[in-house]
C-alpha atoms as a PDB file:
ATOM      1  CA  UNK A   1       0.000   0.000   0.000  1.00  0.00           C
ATOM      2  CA  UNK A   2       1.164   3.272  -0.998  1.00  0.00           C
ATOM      3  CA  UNK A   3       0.198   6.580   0.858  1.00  0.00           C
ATOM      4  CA  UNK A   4       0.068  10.154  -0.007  1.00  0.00           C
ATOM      5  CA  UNK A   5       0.091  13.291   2.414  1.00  0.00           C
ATOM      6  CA  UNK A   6      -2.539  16.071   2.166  1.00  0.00           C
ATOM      7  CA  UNK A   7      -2.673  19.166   3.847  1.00  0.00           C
ATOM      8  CA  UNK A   8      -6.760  18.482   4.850  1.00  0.00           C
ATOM      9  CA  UNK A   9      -9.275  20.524   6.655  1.00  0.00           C
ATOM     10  CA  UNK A  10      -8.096  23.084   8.911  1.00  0.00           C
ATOM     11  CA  UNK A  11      -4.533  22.544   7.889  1.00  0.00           C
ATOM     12  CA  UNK A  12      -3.833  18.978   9.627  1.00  0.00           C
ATOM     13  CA  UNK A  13      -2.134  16.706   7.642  1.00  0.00           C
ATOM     14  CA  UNK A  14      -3.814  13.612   6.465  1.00  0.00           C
ATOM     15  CA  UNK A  15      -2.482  10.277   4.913  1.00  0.00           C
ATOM     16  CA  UNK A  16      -4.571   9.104   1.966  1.00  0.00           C
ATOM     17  CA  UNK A  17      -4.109   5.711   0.821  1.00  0.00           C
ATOM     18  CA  UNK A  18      -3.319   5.847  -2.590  1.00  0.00           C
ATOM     19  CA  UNK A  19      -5.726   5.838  -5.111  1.00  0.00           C
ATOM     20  CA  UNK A  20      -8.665   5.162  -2.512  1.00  0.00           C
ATOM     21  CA  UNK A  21      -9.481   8.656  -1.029  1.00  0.00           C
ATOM     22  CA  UNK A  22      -9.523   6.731   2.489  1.00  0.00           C
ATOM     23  CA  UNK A  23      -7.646   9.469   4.516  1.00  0.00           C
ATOM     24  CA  UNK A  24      -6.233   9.117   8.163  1.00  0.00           C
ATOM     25  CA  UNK A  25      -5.267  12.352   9.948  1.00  0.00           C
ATOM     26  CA  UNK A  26      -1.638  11.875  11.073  1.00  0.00           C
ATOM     27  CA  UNK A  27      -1.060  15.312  12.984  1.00  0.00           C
ATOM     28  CA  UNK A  28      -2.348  17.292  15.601  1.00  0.00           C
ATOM     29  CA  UNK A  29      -4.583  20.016  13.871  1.00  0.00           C
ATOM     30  CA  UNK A  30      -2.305  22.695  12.930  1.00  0.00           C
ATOM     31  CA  UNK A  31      -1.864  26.541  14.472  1.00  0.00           C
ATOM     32  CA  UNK A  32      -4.445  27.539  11.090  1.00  0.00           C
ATOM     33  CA  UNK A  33      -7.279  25.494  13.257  1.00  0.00           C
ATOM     34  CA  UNK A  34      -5.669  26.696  16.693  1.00  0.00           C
ATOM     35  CA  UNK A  35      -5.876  29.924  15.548  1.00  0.00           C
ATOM     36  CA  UNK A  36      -9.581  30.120  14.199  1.00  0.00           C
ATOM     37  CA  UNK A  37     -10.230  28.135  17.773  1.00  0.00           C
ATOM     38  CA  UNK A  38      -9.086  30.961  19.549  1.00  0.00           C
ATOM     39  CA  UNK A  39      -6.284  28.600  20.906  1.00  0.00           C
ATOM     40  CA  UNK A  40      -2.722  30.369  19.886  1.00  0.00           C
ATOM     41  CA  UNK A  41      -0.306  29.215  22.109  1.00  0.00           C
ATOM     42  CA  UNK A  42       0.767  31.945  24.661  1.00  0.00           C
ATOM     43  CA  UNK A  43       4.051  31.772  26.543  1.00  0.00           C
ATOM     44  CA  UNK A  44       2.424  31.555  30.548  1.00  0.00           C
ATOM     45  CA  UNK A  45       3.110  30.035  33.850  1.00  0.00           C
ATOM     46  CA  UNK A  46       3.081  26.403  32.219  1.00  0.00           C
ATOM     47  CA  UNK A  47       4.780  27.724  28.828  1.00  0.00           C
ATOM     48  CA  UNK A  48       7.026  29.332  29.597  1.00  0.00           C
ATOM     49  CA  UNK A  49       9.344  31.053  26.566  1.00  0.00           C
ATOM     50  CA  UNK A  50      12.614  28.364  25.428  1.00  0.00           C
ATOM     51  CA  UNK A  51      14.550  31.670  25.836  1.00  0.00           C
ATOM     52  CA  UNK A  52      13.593  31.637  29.338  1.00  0.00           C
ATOM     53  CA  UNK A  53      13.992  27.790  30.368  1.00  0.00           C
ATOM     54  CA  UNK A  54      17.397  28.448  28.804  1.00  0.00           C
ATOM     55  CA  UNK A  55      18.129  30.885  31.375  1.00  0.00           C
ATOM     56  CA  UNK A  56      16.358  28.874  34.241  1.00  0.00           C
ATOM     57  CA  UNK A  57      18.281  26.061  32.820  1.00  0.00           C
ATOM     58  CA  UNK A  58      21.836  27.962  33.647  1.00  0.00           C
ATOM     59  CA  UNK A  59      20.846  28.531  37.327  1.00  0.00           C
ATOM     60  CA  UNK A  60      19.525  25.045  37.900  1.00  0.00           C
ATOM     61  CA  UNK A  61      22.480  23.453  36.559  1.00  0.00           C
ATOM     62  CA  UNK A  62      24.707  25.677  38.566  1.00  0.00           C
ATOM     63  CA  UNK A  63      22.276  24.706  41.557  1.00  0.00           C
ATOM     64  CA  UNK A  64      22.722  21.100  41.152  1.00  0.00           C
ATOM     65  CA  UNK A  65      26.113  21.017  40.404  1.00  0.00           C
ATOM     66  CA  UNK A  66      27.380  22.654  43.644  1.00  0.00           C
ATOM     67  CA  UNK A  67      26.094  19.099  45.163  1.00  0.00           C
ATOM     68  CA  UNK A  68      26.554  16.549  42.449  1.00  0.00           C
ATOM     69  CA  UNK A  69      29.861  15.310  44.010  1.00  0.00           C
ATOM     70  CA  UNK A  70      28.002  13.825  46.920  1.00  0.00           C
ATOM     71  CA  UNK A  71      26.634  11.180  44.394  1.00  0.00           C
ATOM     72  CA  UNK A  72      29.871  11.298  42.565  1.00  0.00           C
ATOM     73  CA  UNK A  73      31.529   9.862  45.492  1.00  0.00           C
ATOM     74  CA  UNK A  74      29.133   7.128  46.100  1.00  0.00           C
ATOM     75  CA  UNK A  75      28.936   5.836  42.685  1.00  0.00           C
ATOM     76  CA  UNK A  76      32.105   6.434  41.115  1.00  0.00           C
ATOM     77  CA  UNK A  77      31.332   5.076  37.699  1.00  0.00           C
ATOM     78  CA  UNK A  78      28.260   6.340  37.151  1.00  0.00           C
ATOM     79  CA  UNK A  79      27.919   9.142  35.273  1.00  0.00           C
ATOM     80  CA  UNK A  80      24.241   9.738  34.440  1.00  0.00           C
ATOM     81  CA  UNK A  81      23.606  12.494  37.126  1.00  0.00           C
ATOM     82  CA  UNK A  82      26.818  14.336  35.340  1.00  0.00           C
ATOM     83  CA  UNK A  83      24.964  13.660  31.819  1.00  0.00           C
ATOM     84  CA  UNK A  84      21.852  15.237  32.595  1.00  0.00           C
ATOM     85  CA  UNK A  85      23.957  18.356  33.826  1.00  0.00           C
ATOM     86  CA  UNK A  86      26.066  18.622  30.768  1.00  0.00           C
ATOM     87  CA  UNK A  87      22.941  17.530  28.680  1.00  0.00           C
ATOM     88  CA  UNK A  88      21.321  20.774  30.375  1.00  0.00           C
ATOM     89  CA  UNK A  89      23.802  22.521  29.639  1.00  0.00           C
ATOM     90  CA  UNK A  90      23.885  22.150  25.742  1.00  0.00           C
ATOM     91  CA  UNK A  91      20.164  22.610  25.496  1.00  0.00           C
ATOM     92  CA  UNK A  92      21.117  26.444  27.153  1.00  0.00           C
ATOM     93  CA  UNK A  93      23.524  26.875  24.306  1.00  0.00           C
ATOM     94  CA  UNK A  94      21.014  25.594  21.877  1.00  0.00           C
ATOM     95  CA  UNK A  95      22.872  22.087  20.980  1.00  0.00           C
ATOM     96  CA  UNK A  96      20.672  19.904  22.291  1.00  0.00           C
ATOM     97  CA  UNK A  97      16.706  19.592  21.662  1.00  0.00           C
ATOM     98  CA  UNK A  98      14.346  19.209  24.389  1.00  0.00           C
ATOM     99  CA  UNK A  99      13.470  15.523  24.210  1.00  0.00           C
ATOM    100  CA  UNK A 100      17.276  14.284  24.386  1.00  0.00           C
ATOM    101  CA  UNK A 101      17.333  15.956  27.976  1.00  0.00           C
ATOM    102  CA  UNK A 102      14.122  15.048  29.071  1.00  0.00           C
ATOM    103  CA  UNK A 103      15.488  11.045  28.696  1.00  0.00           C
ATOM    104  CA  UNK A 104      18.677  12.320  30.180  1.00  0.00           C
ATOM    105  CA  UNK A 105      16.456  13.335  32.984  1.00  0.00           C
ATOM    106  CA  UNK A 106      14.889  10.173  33.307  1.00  0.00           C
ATOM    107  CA  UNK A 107      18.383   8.612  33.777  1.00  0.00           C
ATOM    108  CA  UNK A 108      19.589  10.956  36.491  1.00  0.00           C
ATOM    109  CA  UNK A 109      16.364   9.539  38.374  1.00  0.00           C
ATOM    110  CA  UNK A 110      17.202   5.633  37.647  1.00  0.00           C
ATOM    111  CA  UNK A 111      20.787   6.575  39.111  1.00  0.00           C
ATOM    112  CA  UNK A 112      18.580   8.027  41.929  1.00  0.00           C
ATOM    113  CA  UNK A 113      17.181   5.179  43.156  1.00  0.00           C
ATOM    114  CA  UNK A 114      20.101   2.643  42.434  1.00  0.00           C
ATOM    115  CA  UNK A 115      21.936   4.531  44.975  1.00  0.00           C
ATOM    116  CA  UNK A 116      21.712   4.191  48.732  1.00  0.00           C
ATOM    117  CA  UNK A 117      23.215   7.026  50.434  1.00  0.00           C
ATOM    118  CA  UNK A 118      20.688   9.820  51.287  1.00  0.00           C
ATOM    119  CA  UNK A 119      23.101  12.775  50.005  1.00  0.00           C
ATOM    120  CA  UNK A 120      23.898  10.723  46.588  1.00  0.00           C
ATOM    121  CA  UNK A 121      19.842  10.408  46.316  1.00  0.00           C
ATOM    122  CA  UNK A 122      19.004  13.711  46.551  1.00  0.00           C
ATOM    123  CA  UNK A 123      21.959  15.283  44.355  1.00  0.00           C
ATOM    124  CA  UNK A 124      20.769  13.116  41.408  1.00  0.00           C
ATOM    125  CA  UNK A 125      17.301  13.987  42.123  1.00  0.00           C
ATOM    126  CA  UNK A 126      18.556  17.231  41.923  1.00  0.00           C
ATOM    127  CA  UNK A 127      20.158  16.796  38.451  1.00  0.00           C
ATOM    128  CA  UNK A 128      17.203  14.986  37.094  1.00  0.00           C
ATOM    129  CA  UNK A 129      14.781  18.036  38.026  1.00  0.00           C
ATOM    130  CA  UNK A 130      17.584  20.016  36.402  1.00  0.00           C
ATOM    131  CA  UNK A 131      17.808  18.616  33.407  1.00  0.00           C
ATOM    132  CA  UNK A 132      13.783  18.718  33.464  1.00  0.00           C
ATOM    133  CA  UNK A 133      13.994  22.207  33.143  1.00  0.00           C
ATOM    134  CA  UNK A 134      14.192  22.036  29.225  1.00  0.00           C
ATOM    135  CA  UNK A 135      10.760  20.978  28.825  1.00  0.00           C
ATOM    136  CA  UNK A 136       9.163  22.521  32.164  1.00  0.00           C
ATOM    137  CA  UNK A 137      10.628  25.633  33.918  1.00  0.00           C
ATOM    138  CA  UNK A 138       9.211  24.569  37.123  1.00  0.00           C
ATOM    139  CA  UNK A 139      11.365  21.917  38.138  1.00  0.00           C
ATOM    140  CA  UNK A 140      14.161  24.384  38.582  1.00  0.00           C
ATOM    141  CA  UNK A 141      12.619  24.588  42.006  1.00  0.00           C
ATOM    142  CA  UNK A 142      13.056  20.852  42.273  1.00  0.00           C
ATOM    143  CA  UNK A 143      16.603  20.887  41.495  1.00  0.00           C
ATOM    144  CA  UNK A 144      17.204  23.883  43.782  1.00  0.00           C
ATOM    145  CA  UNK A 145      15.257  21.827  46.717  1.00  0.00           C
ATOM    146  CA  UNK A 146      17.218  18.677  46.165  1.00  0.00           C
ATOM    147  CA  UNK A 147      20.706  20.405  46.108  1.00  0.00           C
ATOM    148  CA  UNK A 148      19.653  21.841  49.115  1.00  0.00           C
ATOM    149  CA  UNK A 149      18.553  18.887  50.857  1.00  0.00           C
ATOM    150  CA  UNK A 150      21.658  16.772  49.486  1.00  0.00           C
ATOM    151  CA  UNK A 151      23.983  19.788  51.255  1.00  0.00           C
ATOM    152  CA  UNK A 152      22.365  19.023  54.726  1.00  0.00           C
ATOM    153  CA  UNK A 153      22.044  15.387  54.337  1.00  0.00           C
ATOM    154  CA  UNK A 154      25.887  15.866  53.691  1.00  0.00           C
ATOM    155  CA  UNK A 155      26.935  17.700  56.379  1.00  0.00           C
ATOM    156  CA  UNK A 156      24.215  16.282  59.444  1.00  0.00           C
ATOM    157  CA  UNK A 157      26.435  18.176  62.221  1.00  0.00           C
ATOM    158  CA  UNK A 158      25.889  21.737  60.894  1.00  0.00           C
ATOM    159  CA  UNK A 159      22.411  22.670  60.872  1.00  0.00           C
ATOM    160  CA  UNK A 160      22.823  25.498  58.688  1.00  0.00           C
ATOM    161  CA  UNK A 161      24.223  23.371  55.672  1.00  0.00           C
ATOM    162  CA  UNK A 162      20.621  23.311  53.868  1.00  0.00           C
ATOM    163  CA  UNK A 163      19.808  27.339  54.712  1.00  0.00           C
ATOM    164  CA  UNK A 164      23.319  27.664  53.462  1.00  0.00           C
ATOM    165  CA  UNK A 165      23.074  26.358  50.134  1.00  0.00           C
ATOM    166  CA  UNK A 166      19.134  27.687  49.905  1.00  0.00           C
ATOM    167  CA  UNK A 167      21.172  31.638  50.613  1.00  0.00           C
ATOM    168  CA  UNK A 168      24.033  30.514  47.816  1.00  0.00           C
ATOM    169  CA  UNK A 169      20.833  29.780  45.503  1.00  0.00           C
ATOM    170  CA  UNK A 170      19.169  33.223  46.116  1.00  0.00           C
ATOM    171  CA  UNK A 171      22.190  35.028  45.896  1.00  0.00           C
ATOM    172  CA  UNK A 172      23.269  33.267  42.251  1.00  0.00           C
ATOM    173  CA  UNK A 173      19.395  33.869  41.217  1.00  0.00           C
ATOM    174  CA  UNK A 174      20.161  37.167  38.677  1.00  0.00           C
ATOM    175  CA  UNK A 175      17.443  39.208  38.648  1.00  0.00           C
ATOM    176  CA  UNK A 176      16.157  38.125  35.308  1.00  0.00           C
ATOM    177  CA  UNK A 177      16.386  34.781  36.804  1.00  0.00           C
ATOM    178  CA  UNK A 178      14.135  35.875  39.650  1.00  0.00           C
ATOM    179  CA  UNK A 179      11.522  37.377  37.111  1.00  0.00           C
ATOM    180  CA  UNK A 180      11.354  34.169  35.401  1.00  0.00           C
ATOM    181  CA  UNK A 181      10.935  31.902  38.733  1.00  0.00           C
ATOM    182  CA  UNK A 182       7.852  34.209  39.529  1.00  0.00           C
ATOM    183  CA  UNK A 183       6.048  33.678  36.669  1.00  0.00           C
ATOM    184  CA  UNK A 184       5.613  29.780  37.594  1.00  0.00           C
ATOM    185  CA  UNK A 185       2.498  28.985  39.324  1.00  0.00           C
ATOM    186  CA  UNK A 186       2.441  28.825  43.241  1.00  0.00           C
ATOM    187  CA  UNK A 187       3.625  25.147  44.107  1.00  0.00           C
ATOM    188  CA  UNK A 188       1.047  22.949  46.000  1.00  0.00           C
ATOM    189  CA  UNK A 189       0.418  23.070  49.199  1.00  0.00           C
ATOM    190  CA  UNK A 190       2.290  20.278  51.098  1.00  0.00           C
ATOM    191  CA  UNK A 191       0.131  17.992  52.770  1.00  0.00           C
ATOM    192  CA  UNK A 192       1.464  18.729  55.988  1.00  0.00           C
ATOM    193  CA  UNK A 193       0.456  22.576  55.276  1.00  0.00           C
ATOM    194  CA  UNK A 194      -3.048  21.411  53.969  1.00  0.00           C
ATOM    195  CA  UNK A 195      -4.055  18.930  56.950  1.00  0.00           C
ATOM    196  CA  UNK A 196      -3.865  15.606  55.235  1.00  0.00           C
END
């Protein structure tokens, strides 16, 4: 069987099988039906700009690697917290599409939970929510959080390790990178703050 592609109704492309007129669509509908929907796609809390994930991207990555030698340590070999980081990293200089460091991501997060030392847990957590960044701006604040919590697992006789690395964070936040982190949505209530 032999197909053909049509641009169909509303733009969306549409497979025909040869000589039959039996058409499948194959494609989202396209921004001419978005449009006439009323639908065009706004940069917002949830999509956010690529310009500005590339710049949330920077401070996460700088976040996350402050701590990514605590799971370093532990697992000597592995280097898929490290990937997602330098993965991250590309995407910011535009080398790198989004979906290659979403799976890079997804490794950090396996390395995660083949690891059994608290610190090395959270600091690839912390790389995973990183490298996340490229396709969602919001889990900057999960790769902030993790570094954070990776510092005071790492140092459990100094109480001030985790505010410590939370003040670093603030202070390496530029102020464009500040503007960007308040146009995410509020995060959830925990559900320790909402009673459950």
């Amino acid at each position: 069987m032999r197909f053909e592609i049509r641009t169909g109704p509303a733009g969306a492309a549409v497979a025909f099988v040869a000589g039959t007129g039996i058409g499948e669509v194959t494609t989202r509908p396209g921004p001419p039906m978005r449009e006439s929907l009323g639908m065009e796609r706004q940069p917002g809390a949830l999509t956010l700009s690529e310009a500005d994930r590339r710049m949330l991207a920077v401070w996460a990555a700088d976040c996350t690697e402050r701590t990514l030698s605590l799971f370093e340590s532990q697992a000597q070999s592995d280097t898929r917290p490290r990937d997602a980081i330098d993965g991250l990293r590309a995407f910011t200089r535009g080398e790198l599409r989004i979906g290659p460091v979403r799976a890079l991501a997804a490794r950090a997060h396996a390395a995660a939970r083949e690891t059994g030392d608290p610190a090395a847990v959270a600091a690839a957590r912390a790389a995973g929510q990183a490298a996340g960044v490229a396709h969602m701006a919001a889990h900057a604040r999960g790769a902030a959080a993790y570094a954070a919590k990776a510092a005071g697992l790492a140092a459990p006789n100094d109480p001030t390790a985790e505010a410590d690395e939370v003040r670093w964070q603030q202070s390496h936040a530029s102020p464009t990178v500040r503007d960007v982190l308040r146009k995410l949505p509020p995060r959830p209530a925990s559900r320790a703050q909402s009673g459950r």
